[in-house]
N, C-alpha and C. Protein backbone atom coordinates (compact mmCIF):
# COMPACT_ATOMS: atom_id res chain seq x y z
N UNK A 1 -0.48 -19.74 11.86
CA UNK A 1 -1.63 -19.46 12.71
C UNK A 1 -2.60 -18.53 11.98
N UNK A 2 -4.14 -18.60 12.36
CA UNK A 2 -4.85 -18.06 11.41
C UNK A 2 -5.40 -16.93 12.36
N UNK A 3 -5.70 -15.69 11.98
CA UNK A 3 -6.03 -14.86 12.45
C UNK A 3 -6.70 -13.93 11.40
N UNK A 4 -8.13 -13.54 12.07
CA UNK A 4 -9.18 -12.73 11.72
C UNK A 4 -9.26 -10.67 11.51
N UNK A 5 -9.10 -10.19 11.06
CA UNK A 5 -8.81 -8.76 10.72
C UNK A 5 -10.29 -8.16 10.38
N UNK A 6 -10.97 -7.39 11.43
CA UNK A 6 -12.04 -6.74 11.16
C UNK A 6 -11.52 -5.21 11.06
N UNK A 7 -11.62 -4.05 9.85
CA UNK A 7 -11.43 -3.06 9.92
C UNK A 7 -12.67 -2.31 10.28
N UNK A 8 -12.79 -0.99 10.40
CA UNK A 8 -14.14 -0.73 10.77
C UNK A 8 -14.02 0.89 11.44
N UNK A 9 -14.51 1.77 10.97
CA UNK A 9 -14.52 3.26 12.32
C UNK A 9 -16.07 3.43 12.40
N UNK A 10 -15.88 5.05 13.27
CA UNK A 10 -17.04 5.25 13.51
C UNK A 10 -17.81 5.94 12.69
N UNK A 11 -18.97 6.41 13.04
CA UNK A 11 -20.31 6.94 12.01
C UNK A 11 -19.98 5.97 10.73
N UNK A 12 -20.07 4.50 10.97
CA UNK A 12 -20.03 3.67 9.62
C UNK A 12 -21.35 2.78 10.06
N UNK A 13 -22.70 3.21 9.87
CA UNK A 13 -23.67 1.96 10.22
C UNK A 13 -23.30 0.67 10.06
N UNK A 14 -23.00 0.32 8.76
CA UNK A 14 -22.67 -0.91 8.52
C UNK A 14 -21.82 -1.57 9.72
N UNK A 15 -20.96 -0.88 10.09
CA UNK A 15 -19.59 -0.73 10.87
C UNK A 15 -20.50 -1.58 12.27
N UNK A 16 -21.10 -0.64 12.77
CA UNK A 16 -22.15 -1.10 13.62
C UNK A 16 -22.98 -2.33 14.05
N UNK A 17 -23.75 -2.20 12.79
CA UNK A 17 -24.74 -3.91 12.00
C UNK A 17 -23.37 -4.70 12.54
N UNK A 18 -22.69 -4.91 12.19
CA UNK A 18 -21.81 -6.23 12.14
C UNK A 18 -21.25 -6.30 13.42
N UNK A 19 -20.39 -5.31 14.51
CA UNK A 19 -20.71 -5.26 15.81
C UNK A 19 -21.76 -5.78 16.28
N UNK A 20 -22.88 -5.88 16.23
CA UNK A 20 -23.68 -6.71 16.95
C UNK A 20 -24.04 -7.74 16.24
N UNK A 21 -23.95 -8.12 15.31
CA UNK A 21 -23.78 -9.18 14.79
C UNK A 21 -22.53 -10.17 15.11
N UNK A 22 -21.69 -9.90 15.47
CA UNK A 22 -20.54 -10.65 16.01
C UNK A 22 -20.53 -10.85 17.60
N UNK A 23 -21.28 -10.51 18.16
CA UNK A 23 -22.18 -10.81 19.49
C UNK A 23 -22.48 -11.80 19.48
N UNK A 24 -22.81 -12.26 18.21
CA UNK A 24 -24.02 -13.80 18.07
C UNK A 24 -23.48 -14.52 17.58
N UNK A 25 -22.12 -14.59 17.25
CA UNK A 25 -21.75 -15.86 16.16
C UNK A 25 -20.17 -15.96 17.01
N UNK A 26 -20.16 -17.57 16.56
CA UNK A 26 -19.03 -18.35 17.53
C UNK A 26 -17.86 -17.91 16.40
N UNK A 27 -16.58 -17.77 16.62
CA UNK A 27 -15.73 -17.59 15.75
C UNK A 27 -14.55 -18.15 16.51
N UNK A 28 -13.47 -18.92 16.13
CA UNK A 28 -12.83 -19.75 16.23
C UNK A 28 -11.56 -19.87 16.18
N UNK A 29 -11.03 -18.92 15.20
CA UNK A 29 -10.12 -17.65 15.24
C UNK A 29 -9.72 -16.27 15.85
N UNK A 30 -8.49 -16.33 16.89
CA UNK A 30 -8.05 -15.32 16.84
C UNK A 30 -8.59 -13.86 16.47
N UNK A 31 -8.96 -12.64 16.74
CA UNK A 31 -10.04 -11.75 16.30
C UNK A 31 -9.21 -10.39 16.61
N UNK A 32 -8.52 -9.36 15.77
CA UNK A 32 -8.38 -8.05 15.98
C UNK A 32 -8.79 -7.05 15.73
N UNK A 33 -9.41 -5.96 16.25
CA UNK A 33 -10.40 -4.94 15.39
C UNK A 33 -9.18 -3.84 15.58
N UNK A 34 -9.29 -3.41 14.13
CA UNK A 34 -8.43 -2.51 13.93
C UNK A 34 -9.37 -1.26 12.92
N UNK A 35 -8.99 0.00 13.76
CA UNK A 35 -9.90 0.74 13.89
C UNK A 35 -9.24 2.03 12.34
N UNK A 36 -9.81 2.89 11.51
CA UNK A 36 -9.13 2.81 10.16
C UNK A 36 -9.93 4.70 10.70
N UNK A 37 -9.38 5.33 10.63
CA UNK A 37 -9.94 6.79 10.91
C UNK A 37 -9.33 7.69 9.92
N UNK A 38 -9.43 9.04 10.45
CA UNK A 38 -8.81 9.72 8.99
C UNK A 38 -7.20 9.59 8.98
N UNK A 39 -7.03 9.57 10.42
CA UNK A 39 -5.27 9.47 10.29
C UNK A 39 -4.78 7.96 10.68
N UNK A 40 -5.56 7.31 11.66
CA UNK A 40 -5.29 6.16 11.88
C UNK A 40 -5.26 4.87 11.28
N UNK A 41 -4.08 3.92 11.40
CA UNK A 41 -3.99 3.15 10.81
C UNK A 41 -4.12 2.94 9.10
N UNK A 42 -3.81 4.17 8.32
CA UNK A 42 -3.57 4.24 7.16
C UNK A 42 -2.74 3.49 6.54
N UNK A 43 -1.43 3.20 7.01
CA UNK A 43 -0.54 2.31 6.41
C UNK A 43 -1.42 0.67 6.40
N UNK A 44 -1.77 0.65 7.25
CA UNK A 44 -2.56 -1.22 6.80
C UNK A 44 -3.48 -0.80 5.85
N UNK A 45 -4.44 0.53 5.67
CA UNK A 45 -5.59 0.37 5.33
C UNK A 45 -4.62 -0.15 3.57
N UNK A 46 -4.00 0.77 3.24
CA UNK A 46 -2.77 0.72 2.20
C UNK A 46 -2.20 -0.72 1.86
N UNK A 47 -1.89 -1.42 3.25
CA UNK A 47 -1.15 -2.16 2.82
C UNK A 47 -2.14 -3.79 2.30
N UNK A 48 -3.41 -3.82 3.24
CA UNK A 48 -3.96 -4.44 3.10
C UNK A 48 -5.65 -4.09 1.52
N UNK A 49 -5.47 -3.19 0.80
CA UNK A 49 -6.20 -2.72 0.19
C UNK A 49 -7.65 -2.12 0.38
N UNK A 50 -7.86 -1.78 1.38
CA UNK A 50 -9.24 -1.14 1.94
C UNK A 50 -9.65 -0.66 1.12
N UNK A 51 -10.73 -0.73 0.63
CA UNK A 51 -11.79 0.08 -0.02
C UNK A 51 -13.04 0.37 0.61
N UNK A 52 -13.69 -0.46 1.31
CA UNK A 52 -15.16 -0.47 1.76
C UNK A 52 -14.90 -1.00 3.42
N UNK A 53 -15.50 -0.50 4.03
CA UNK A 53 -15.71 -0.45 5.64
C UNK A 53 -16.82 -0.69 5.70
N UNK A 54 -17.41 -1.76 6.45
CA UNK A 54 -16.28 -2.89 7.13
C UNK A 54 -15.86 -3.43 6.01
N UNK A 55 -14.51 -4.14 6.42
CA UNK A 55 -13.60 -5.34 5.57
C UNK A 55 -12.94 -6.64 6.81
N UNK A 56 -13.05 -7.31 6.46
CA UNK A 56 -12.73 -8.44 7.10
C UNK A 56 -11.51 -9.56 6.39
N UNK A 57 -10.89 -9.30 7.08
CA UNK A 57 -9.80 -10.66 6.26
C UNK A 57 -8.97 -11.48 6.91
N UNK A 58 -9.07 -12.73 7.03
CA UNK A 58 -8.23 -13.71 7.51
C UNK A 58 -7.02 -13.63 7.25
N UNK A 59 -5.74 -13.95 8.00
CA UNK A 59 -4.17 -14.16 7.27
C UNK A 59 -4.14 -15.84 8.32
N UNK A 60 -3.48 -16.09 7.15
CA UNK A 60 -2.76 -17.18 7.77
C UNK A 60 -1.04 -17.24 7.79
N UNK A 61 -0.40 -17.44 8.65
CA UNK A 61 1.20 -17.14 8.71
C UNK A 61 1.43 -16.01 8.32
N UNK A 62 0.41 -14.94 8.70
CA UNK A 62 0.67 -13.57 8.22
C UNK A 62 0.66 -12.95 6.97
N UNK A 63 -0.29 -14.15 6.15
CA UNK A 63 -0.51 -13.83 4.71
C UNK A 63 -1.89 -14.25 4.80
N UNK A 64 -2.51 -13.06 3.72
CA UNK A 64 -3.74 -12.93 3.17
C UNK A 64 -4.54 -14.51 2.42
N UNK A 65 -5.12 -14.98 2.93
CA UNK A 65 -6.20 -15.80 2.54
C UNK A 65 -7.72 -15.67 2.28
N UNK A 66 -8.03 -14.87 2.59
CA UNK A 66 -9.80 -14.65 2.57
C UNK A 66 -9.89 -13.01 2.64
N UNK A 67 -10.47 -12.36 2.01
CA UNK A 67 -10.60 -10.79 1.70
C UNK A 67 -12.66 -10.92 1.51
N UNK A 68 -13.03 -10.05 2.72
CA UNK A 68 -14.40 -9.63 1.79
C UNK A 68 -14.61 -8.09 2.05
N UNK A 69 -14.96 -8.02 1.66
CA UNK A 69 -15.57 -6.41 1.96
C UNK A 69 -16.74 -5.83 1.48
N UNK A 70 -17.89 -6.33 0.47
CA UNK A 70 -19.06 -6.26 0.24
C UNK A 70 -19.94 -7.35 0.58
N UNK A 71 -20.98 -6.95 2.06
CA UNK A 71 -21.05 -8.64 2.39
C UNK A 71 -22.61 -7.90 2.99
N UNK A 72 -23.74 -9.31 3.53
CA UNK A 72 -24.69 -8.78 3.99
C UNK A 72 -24.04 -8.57 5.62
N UNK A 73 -23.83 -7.64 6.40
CA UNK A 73 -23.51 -7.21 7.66
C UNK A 73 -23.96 -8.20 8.69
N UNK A 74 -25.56 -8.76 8.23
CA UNK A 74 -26.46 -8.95 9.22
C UNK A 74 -26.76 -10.71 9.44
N UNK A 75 -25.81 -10.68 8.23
CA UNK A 75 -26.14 -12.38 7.76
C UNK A 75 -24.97 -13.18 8.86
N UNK A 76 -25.96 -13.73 9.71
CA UNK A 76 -24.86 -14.31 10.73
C UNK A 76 -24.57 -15.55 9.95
N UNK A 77 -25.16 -16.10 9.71
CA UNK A 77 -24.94 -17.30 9.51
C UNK A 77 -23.53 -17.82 8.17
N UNK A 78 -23.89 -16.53 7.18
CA UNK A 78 -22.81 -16.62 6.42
C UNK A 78 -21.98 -16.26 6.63
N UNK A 79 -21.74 -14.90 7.67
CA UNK A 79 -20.43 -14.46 8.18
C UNK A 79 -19.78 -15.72 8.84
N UNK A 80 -20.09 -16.22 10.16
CA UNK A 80 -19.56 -17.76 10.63
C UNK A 80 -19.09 -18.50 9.81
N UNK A 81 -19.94 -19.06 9.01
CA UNK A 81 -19.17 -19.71 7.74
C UNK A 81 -18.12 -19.18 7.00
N UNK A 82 -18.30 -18.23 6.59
CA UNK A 82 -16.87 -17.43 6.00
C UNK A 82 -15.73 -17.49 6.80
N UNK A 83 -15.89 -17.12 8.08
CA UNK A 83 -14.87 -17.55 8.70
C UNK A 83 -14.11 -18.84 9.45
N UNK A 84 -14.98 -19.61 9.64
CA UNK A 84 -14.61 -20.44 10.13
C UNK A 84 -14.50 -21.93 9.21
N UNK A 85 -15.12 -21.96 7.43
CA UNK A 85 -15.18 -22.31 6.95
C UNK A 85 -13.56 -22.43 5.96
């Protein structure tokens, strides 16, 4: 099963931009926002390689298939595609 992984905290504009940007776009997959703070959720940020907030990554059967994390925030049209593509 395929499932969608948005990381993301607060005072992150970007973080934001893409919150409302995901307002507007159909996604098709499964969707968890998992929230990455100074203490929270460190072990995924770790386990899954976080570097840049937001990061977004698909798993399928609970494995990593699609990783982005430098992306235009605002670009609906390519975000949709990325994911659902």
């Amino acid at each position: 099963m395929r499932k969608l992984l948005k990381f993301w905290k607060e005072d992150c504009p970007p973080c934001e931009m893409l919150s409302e940007t995901f307002k507007d776009i159909k996604i098709d997959i499964p969707m968890e926002n998992i929230y990455i703070g100074r203490f929270e959720n460190q072990d995924l940020r770790k386990e899954y390689d976080i570097k840049y907030l937001p990061t977004l990554i698909i798993l399928e059967d609970d494995q990593v298939v699609k990783k982005i994390d430098k992306f235009d925030v605002r670009n609906k049209q390519e975000i949709e595609a990325w994911i659902n593509g």
